[in-house]
Structures are given as C-alpha cells and as structure tokens.
Protein backbone atom coordinates (compact mmCIF):
# COMPACT_ATOMS: atom_id res chain seq x y z
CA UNK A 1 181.45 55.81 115.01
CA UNK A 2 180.31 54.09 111.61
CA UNK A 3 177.45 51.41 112.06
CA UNK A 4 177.20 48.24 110.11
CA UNK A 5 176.73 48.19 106.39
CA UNK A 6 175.18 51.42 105.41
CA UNK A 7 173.32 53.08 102.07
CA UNK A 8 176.67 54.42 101.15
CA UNK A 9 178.52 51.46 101.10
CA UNK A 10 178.17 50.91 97.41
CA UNK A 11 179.56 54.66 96.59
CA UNK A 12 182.32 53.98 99.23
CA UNK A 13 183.59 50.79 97.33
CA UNK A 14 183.49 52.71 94.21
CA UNK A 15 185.69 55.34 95.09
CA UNK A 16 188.39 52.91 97.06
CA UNK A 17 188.53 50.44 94.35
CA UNK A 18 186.62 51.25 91.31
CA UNK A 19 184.49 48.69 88.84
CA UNK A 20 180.83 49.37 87.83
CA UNK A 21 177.59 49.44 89.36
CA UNK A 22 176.61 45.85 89.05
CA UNK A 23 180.51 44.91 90.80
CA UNK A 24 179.76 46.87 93.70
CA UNK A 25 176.03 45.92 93.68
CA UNK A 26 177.31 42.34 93.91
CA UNK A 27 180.24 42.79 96.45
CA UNK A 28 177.55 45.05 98.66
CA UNK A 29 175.13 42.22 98.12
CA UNK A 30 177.06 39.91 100.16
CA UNK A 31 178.47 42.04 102.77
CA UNK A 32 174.82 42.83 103.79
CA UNK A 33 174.64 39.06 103.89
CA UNK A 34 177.69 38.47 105.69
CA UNK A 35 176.80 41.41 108.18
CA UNK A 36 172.77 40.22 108.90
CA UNK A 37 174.28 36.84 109.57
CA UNK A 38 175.67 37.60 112.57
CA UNK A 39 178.68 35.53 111.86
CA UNK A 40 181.61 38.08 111.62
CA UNK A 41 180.22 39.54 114.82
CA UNK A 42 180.27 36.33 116.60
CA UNK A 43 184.01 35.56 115.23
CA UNK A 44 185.42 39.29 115.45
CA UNK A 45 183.40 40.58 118.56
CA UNK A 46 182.64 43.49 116.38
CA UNK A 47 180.32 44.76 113.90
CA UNK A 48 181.21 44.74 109.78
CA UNK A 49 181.53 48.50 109.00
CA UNK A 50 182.19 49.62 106.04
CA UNK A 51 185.53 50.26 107.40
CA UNK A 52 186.46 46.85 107.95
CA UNK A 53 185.45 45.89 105.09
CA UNK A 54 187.41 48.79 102.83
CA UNK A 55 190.40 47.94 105.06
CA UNK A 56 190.61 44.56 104.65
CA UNK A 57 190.01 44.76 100.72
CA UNK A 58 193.32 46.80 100.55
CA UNK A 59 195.39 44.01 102.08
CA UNK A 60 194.31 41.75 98.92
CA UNK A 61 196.59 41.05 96.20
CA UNK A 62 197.30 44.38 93.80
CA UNK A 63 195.88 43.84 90.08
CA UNK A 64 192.40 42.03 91.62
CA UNK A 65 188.96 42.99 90.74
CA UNK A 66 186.65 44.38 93.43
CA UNK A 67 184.91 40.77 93.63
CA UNK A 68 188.15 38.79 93.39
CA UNK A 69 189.32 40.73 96.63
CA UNK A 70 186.17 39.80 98.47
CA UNK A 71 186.12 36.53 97.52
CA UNK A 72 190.36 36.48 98.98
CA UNK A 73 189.56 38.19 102.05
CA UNK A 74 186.55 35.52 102.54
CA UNK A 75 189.08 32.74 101.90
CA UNK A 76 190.75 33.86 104.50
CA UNK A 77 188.05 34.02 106.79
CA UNK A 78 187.22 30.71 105.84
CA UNK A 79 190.60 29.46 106.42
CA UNK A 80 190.67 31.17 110.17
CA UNK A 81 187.31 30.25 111.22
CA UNK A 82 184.88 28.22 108.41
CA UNK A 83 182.17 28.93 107.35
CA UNK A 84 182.76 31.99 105.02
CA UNK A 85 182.96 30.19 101.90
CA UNK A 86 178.83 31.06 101.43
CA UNK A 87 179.48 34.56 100.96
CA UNK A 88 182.08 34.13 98.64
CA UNK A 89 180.49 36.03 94.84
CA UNK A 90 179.98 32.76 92.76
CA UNK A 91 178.80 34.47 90.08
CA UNK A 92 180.07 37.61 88.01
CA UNK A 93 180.90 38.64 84.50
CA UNK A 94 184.78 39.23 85.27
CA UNK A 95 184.07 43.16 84.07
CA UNK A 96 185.31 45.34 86.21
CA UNK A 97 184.65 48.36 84.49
C-alpha cells in the first residue's frame, strides 16, 4: 500500500499530466503541505497518497494545466469542508510546458 506523499511524486505527476519541472515542483509543494497538515486526514479519514491525489486531478476539467487542476480539486475541498483555499498555488507563470 502507497504511503503519503513520497520522493516520486513529482515524476508521477509528470507522467499523468505533463508540464515542467517548476509546475510539478509547485503542485508537489503544496500537496506536501496539504498532507503534513493533517487536514485531509482529519476530513477523509485517510492519508493523501499520491494516488488520491493523481485520481482526483483526472476528474478536473480537460484542457487545464497541472496547477489549474489542483487549485479545482482544492475548490472543491474548500467548498465541502473549508479551509482548503491555503493550499490553493497563488502563484505560477501559466507555462505548462
């Protein structure tokens, strides 16, 4: 079973949905954030795996960058339980490589 946010996360994003280094370092940035928190474990009763995360990324919107479907799957974690909105990527070129 996959634990929490691992070393290959980064790689993993690349290959599921693409953009350069400094997109994934960004988007892998905040997950860390989101899973040291504590907060999606509290609201999901389960850890943030790299999994999760890659599955719910896939349920955003087609034509989105990689930080444009964090920042949607966020809203709607914001939406369902507040508090999300702080691990939301504020700021990014728009590049997606």
């Amino acid at each position: 079973m996959e634990m929490g946010i691992g070393q290959r996360f980064e790689e993993r994003l690349g290959e599921e949905f693409g953009g350069d280094a400094g997109t994934r370092r960004v988007v892998a940035r905040q997950a860390r954030d989101l899973a040291d928190s504590g907060q999606f474990r509290n609201h999901m009763d389960s850890e943030l795996t790299t999994a999760v995360v890659v599955e719910n990324l896939r349920d955003a919107p087609e034509g989105l960058a990689l930080p444009e479907k964090w920042n949607w799957w966020m809203g709607a974690l914001e939406l369902a339980y507040g508090g999300y909105d702080r691990f939301r990527v504020v700021r990014w070129s728009g590049k997606s490589g």
